[in-house]
Protein backbone atom coordinates (compact mmCIF):
# COMPACT_ATOMS: atom_id res chain seq x y z
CA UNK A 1 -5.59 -7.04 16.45
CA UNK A 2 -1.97 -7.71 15.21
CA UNK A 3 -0.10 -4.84 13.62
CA UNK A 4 0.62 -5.26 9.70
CA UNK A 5 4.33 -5.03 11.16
CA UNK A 6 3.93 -7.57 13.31
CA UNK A 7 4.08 -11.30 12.28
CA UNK A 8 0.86 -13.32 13.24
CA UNK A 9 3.26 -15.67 15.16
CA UNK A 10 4.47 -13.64 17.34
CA UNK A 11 0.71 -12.15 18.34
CA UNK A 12 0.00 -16.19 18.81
CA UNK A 13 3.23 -16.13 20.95
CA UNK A 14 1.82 -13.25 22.53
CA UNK A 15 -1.76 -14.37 23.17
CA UNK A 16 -0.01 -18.07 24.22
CA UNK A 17 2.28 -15.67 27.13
CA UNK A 18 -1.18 -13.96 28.60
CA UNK A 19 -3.07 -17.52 28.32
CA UNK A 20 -0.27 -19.19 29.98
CA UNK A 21 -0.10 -16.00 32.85
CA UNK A 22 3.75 -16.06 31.88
């Protein structure tokens, strides 16, 4: 799911943001 680009933080940041309905 997250991009080789992408750090895996910032996809949990990510996933936290939709979780959270922020």
């Amino acid at each position: 799911m997250a991009l080789p680009r992408v750090p895996i933080s910032l996809s949990l940041s990510l996933s936290l943001q939709v979780v959270f309905g922020i």
